[in-house]
N, C-alpha and C. Protein backbone atom coordinates (compact mmCIF):
# COMPACT_ATOMS: atom_id res chain seq x y z
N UNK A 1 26.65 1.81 26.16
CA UNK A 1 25.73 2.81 26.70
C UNK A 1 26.24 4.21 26.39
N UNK A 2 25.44 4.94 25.84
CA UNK A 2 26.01 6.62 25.65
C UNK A 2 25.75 7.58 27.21
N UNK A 3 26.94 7.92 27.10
CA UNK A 3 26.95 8.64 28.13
C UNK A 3 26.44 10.48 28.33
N UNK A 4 26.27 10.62 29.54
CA UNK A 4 25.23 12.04 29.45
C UNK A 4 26.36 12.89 29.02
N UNK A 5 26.34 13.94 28.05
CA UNK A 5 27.09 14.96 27.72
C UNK A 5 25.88 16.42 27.91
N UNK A 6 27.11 16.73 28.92
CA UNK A 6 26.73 18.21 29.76
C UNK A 6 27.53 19.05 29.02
N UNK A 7 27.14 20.73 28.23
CA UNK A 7 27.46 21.46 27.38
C UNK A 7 27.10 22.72 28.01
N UNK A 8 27.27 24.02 27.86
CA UNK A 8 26.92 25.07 27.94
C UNK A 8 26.34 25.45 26.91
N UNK A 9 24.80 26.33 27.59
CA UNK A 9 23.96 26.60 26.77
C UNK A 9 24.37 27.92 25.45
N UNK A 10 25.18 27.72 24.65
CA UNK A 10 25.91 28.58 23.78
C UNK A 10 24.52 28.78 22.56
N UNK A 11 24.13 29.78 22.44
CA UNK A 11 23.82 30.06 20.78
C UNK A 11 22.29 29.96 21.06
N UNK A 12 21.05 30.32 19.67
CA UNK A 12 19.81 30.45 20.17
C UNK A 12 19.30 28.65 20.40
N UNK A 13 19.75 27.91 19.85
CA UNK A 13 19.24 26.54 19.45
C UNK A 13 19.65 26.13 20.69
N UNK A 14 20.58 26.13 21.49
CA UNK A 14 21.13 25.76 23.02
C UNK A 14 20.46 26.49 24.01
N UNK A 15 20.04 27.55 23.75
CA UNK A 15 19.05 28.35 24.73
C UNK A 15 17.67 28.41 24.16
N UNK A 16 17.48 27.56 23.04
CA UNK A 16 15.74 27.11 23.22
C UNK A 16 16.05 25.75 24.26
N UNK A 17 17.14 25.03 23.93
CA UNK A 17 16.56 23.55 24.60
C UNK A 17 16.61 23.88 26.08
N UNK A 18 17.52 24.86 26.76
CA UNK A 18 17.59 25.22 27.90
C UNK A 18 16.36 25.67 28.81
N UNK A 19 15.65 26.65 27.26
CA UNK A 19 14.26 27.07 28.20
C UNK A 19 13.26 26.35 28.30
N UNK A 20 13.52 25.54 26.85
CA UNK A 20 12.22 23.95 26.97
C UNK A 20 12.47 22.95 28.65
N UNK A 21 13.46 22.77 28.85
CA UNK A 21 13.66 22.01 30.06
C UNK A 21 12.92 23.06 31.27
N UNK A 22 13.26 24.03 31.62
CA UNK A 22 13.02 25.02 32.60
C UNK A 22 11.80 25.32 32.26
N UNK A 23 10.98 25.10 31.19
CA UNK A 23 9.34 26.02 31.19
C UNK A 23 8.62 24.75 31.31
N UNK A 24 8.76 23.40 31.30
CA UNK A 24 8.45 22.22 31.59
C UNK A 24 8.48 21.82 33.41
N UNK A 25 9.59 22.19 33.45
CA UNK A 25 9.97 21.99 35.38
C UNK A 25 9.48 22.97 35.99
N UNK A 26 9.34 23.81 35.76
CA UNK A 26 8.63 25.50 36.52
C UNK A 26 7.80 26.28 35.51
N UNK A 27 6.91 25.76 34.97
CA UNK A 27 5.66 26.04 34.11
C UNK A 27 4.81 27.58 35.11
N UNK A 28 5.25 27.95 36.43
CA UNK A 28 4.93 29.35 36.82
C UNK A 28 5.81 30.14 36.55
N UNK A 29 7.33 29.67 36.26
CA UNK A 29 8.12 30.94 35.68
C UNK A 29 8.63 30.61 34.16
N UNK A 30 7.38 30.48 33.51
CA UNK A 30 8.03 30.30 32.26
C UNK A 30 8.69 31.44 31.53
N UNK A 31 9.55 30.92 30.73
CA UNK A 31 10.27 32.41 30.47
C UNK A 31 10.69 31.97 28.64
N UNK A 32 10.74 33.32 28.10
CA UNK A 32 10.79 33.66 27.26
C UNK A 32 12.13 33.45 26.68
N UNK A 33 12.61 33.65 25.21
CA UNK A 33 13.60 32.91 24.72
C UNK A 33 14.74 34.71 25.12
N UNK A 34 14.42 35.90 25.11
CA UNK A 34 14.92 37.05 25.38
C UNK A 34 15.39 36.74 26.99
N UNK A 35 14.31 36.49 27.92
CA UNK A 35 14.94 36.13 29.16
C UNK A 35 15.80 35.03 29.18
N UNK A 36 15.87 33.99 28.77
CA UNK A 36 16.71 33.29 28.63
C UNK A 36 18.18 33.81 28.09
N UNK A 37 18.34 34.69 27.23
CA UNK A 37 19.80 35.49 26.70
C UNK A 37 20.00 36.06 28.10
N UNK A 38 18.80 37.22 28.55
CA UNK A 38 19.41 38.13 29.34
C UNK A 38 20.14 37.36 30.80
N UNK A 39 19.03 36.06 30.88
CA UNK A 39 19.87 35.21 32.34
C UNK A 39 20.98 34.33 32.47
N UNK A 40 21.38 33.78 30.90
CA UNK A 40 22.73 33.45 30.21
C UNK A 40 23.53 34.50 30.80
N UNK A 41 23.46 36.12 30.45
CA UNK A 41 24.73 36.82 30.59
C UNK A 41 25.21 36.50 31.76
N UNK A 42 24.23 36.39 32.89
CA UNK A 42 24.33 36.63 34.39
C UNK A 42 24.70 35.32 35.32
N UNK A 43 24.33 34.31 34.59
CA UNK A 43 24.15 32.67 35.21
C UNK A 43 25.10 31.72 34.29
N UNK A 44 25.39 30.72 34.74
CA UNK A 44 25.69 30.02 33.66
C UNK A 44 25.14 28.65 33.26
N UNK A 45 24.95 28.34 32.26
CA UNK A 45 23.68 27.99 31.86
C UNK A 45 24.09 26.88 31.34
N UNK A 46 23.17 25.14 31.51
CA UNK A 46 24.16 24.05 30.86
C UNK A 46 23.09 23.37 30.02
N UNK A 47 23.75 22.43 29.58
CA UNK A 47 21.97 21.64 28.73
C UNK A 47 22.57 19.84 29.08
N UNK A 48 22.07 19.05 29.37
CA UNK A 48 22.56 17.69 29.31
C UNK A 48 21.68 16.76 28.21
N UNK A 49 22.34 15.73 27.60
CA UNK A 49 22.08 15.17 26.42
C UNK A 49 22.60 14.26 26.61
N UNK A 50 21.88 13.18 26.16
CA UNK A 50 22.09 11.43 26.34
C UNK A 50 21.94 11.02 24.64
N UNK A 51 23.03 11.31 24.03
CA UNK A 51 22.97 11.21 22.36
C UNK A 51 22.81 12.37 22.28
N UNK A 52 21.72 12.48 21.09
CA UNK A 52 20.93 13.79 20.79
C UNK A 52 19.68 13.71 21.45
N UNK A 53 19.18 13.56 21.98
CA UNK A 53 18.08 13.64 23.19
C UNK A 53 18.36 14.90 24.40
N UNK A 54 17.60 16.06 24.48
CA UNK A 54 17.88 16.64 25.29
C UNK A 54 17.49 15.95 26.87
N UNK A 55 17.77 15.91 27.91
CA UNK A 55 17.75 15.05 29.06
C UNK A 55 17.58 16.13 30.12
N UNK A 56 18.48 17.42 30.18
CA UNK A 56 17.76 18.25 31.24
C UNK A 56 18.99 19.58 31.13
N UNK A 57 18.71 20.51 32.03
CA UNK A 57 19.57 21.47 31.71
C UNK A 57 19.99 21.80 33.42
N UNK A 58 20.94 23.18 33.30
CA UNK A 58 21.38 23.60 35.06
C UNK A 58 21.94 24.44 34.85
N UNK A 59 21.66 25.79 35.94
CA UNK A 59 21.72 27.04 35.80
C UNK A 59 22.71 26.80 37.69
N UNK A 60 23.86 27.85 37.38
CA UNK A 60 24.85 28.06 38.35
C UNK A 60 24.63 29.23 38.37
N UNK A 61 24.50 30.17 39.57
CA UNK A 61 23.96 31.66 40.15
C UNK A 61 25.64 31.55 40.96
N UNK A 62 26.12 32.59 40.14
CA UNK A 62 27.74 33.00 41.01
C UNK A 62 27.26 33.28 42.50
N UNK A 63 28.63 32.74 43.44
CA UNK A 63 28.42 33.17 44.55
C UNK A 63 28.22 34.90 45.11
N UNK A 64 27.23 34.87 46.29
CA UNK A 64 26.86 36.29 46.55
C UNK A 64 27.01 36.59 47.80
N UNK A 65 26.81 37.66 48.18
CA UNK A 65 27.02 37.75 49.79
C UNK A 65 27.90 37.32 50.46
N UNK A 66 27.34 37.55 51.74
CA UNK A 66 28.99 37.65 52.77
C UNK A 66 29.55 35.89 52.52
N UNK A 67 28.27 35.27 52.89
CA UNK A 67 28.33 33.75 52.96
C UNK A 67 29.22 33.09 51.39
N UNK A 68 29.14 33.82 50.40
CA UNK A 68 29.61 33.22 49.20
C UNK A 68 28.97 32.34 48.26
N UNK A 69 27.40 32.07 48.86
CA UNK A 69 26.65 31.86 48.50
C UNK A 69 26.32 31.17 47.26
N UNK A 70 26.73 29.98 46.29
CA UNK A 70 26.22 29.98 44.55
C UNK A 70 24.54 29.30 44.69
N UNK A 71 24.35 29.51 44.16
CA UNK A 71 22.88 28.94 43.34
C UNK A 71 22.91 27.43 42.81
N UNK A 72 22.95 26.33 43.11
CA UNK A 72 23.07 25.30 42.22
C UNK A 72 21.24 24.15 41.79
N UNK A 73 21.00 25.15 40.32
CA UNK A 73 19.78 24.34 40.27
C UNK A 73 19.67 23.23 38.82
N UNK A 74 19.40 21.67 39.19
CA UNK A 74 19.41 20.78 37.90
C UNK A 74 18.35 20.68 37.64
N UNK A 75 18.15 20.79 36.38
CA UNK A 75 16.60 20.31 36.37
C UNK A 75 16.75 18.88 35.16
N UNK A 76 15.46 17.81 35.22
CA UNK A 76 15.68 17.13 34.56
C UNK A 76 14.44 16.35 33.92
N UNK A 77 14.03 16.28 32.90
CA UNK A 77 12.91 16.10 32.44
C UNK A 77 12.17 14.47 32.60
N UNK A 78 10.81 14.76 33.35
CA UNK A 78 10.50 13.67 33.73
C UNK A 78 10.71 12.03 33.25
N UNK A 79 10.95 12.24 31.96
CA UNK A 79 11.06 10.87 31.42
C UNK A 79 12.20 10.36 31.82
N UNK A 80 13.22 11.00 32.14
CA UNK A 80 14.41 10.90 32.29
C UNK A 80 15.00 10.80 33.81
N UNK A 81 14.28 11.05 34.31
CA UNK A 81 14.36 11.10 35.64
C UNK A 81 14.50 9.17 36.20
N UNK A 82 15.15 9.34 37.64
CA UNK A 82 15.64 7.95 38.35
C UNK A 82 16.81 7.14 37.87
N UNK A 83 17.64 7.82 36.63
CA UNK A 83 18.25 7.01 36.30
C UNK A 83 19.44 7.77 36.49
N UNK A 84 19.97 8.53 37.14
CA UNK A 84 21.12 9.35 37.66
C UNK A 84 21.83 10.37 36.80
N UNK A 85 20.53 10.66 36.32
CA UNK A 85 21.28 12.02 35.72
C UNK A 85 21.27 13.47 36.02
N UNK A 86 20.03 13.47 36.86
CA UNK A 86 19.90 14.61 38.09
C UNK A 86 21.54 15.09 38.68
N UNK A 87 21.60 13.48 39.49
CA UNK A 87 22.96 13.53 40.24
C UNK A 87 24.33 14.40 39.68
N UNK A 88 24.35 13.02 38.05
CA UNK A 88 25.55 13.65 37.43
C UNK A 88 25.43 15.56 36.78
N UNK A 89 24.01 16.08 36.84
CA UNK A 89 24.16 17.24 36.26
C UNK A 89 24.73 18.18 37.51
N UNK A 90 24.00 17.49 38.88
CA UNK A 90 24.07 18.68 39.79
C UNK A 90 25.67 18.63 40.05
N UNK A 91 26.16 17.42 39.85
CA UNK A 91 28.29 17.40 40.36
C UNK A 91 28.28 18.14 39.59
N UNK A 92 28.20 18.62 38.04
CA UNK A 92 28.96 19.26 37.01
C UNK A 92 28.76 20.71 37.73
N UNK A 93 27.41 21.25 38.50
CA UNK A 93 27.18 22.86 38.45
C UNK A 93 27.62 22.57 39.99
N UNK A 94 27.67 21.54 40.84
CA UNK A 94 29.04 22.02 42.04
C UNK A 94 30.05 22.22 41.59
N UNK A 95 31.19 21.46 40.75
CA UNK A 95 32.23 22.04 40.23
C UNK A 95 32.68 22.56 39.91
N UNK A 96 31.51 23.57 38.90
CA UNK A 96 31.69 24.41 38.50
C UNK A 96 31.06 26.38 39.18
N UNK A 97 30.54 25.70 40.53
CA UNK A 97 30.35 26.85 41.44
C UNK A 97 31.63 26.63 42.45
N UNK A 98 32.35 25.67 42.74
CA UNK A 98 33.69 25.36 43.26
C UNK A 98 34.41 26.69 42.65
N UNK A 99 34.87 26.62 40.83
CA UNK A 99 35.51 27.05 40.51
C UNK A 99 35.22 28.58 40.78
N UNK A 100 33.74 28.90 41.02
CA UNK A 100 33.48 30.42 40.91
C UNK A 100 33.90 30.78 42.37
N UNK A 101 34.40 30.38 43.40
CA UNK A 101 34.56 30.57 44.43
C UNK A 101 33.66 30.17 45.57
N UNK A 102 32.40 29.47 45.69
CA UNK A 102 31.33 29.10 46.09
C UNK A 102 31.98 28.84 47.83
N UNK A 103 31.34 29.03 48.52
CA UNK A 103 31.84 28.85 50.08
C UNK A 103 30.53 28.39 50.92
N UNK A 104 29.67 28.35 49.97
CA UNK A 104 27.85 27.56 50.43
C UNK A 104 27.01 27.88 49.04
N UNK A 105 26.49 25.90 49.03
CA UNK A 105 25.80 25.70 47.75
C UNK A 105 24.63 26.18 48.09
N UNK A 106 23.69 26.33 47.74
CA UNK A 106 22.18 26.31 47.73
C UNK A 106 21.04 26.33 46.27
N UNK A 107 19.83 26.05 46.66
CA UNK A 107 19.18 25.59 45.39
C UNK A 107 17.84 26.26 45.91
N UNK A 108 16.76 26.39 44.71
CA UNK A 108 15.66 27.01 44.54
C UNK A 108 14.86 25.73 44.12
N UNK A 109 13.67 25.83 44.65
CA UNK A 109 12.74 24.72 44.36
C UNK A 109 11.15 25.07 44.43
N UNK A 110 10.16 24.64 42.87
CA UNK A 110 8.94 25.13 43.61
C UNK A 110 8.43 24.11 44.71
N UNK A 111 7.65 24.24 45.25
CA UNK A 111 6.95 23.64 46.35
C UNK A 111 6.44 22.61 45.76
N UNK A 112 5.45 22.69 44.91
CA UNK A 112 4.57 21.92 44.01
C UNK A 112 5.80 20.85 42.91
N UNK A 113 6.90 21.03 43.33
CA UNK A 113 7.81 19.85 42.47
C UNK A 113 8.55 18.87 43.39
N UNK A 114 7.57 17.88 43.74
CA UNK A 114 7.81 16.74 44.82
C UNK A 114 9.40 16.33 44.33
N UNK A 115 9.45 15.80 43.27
CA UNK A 115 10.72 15.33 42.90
C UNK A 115 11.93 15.96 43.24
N UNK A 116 11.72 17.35 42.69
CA UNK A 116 13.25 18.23 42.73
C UNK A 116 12.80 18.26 44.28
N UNK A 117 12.20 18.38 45.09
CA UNK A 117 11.95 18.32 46.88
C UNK A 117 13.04 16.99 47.21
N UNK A 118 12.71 15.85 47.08
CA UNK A 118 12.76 14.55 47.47
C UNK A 118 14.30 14.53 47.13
N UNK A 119 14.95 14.75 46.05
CA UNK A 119 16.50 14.97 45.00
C UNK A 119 17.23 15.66 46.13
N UNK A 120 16.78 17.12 46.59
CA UNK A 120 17.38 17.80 47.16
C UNK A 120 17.76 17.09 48.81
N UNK A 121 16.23 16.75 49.14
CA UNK A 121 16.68 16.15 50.56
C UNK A 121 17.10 15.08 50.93
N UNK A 122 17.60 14.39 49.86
CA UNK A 122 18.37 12.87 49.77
C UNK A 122 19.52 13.30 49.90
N UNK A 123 20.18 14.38 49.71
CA UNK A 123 21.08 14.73 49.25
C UNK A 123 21.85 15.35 50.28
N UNK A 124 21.07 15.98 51.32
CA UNK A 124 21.30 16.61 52.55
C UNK A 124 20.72 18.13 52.59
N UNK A 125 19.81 18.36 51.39
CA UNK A 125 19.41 20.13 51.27
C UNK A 125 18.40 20.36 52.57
N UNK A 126 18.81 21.33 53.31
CA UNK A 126 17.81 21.64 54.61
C UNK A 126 17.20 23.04 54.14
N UNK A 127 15.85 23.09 54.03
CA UNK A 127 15.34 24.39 54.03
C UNK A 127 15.78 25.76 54.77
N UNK A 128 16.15 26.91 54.14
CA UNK A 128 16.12 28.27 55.15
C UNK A 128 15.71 29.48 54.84
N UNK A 129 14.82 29.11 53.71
CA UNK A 129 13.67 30.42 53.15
C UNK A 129 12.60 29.74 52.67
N UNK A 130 11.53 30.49 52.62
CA UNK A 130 10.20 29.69 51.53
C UNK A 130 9.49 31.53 51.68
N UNK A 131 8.92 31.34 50.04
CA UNK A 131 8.29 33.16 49.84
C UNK A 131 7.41 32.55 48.61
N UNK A 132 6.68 33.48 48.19
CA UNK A 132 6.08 33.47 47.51
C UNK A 132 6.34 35.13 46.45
N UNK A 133 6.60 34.20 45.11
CA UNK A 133 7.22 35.09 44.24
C UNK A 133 6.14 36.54 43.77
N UNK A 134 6.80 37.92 43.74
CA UNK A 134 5.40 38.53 43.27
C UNK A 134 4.59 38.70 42.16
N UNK A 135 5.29 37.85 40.89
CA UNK A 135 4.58 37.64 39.97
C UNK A 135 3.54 36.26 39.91
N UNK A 136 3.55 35.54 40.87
CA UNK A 136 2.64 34.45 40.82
C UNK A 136 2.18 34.28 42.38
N UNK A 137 1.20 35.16 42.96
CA UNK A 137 1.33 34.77 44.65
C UNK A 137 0.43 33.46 44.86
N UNK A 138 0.77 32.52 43.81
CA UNK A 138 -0.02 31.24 44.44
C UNK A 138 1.21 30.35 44.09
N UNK A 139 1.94 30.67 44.05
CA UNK A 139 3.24 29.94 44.14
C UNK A 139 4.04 30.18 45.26
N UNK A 140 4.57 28.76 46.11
CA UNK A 140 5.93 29.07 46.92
C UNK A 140 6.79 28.28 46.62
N UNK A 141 7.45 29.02 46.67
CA UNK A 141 9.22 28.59 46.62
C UNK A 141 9.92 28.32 47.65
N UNK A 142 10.95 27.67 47.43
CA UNK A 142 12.46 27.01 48.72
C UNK A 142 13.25 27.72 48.34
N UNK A 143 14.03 27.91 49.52
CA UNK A 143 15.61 28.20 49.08
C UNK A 143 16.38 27.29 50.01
N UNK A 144 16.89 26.00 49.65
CA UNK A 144 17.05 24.89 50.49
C UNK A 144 19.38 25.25 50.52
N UNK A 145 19.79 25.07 51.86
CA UNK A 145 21.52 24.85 51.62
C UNK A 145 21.53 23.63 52.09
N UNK A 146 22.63 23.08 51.25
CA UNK A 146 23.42 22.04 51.26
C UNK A 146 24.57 22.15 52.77
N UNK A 147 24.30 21.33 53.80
CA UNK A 147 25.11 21.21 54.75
C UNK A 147 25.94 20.60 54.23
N UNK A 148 26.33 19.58 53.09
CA UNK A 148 27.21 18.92 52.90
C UNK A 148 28.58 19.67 52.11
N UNK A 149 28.18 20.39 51.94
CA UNK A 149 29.56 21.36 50.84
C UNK A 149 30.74 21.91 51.74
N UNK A 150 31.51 21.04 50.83
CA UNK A 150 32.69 21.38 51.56
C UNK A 150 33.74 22.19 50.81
N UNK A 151 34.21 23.14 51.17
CA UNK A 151 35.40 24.33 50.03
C UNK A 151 36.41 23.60 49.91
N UNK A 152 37.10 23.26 48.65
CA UNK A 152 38.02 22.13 48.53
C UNK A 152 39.31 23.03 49.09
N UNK A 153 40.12 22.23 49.61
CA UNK A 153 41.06 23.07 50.17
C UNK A 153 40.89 23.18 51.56
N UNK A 154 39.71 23.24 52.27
CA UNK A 154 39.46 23.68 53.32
C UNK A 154 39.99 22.85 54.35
């Protein structure tokens, strides 16, 4: 069996497959291959691959605020989905919000994406925002934290 290989989205060909996954999963914030560079500088950005098959990608938002806050969002393309690769992408962008100092995970979700809903709350994600973005006001969004995160060390 080939196993999922998780990469950082390096170079334009790694940040098309990055934005193909993300304009597929959130088709209201589709974004452009320029936004995609400019949210690389700021995020860090992964792609997962089962062979050469792209399988899904995951964006880590450094921790913020008092709370320490990271961002941890997987996304994973429907075909691909149920067979645990959601799981294994989202360990790689905890680990790697671990390393950024992370002291509380949390994730972004549209409303209208039952799946990434259902992923998150299997998982232990409890809702503690929902807005509606101002470029699409027929869209709402989550901002769901993980009660389960624990600061290693702690």
């Amino acid at each position: 069996m080939t196993e999922l290989r998780i990469v950082p989205a390096d170079g334009d060909a790694m940040l098309r497959d990055w934005r193909h996954v993300h304009n597929v999963i959130v088709p209201p914030d589709e974004l452009s291959l320029d936004e995609v560079r400019e949210r690389g500088g700021r995020h860090q950005l992964r792609n997962a691959y089962l062979g050469d098959a792209l399988v899904g990608c995951s964006t880590v938002r450094p921790p913020q605020g008092d709370e320490g806050a990271a961002t941890v969002i997987a996304r994973v393309l429907p075909e691909y989905r149920g067979r645990g690769f959601g799981a294994t992408l989202y360990e790689d962008g905890l680990a790697h919000a671990r390393v950024l100092g992370a002291r509380e995970i949390r994730t972004v979700i549209l409303t209208a994406n039952e799946d990434g809903l259902r992923f998150a709350e299997k998982r232990g994600f409890v809702e503690v925002d929902r807005y509606v973005a101002p470029e699409d006001e027929n869209e709402v969004w989550l901002t769901l934290r993980w009660a389960g995160f624990e600061v290693s060390g702690a």
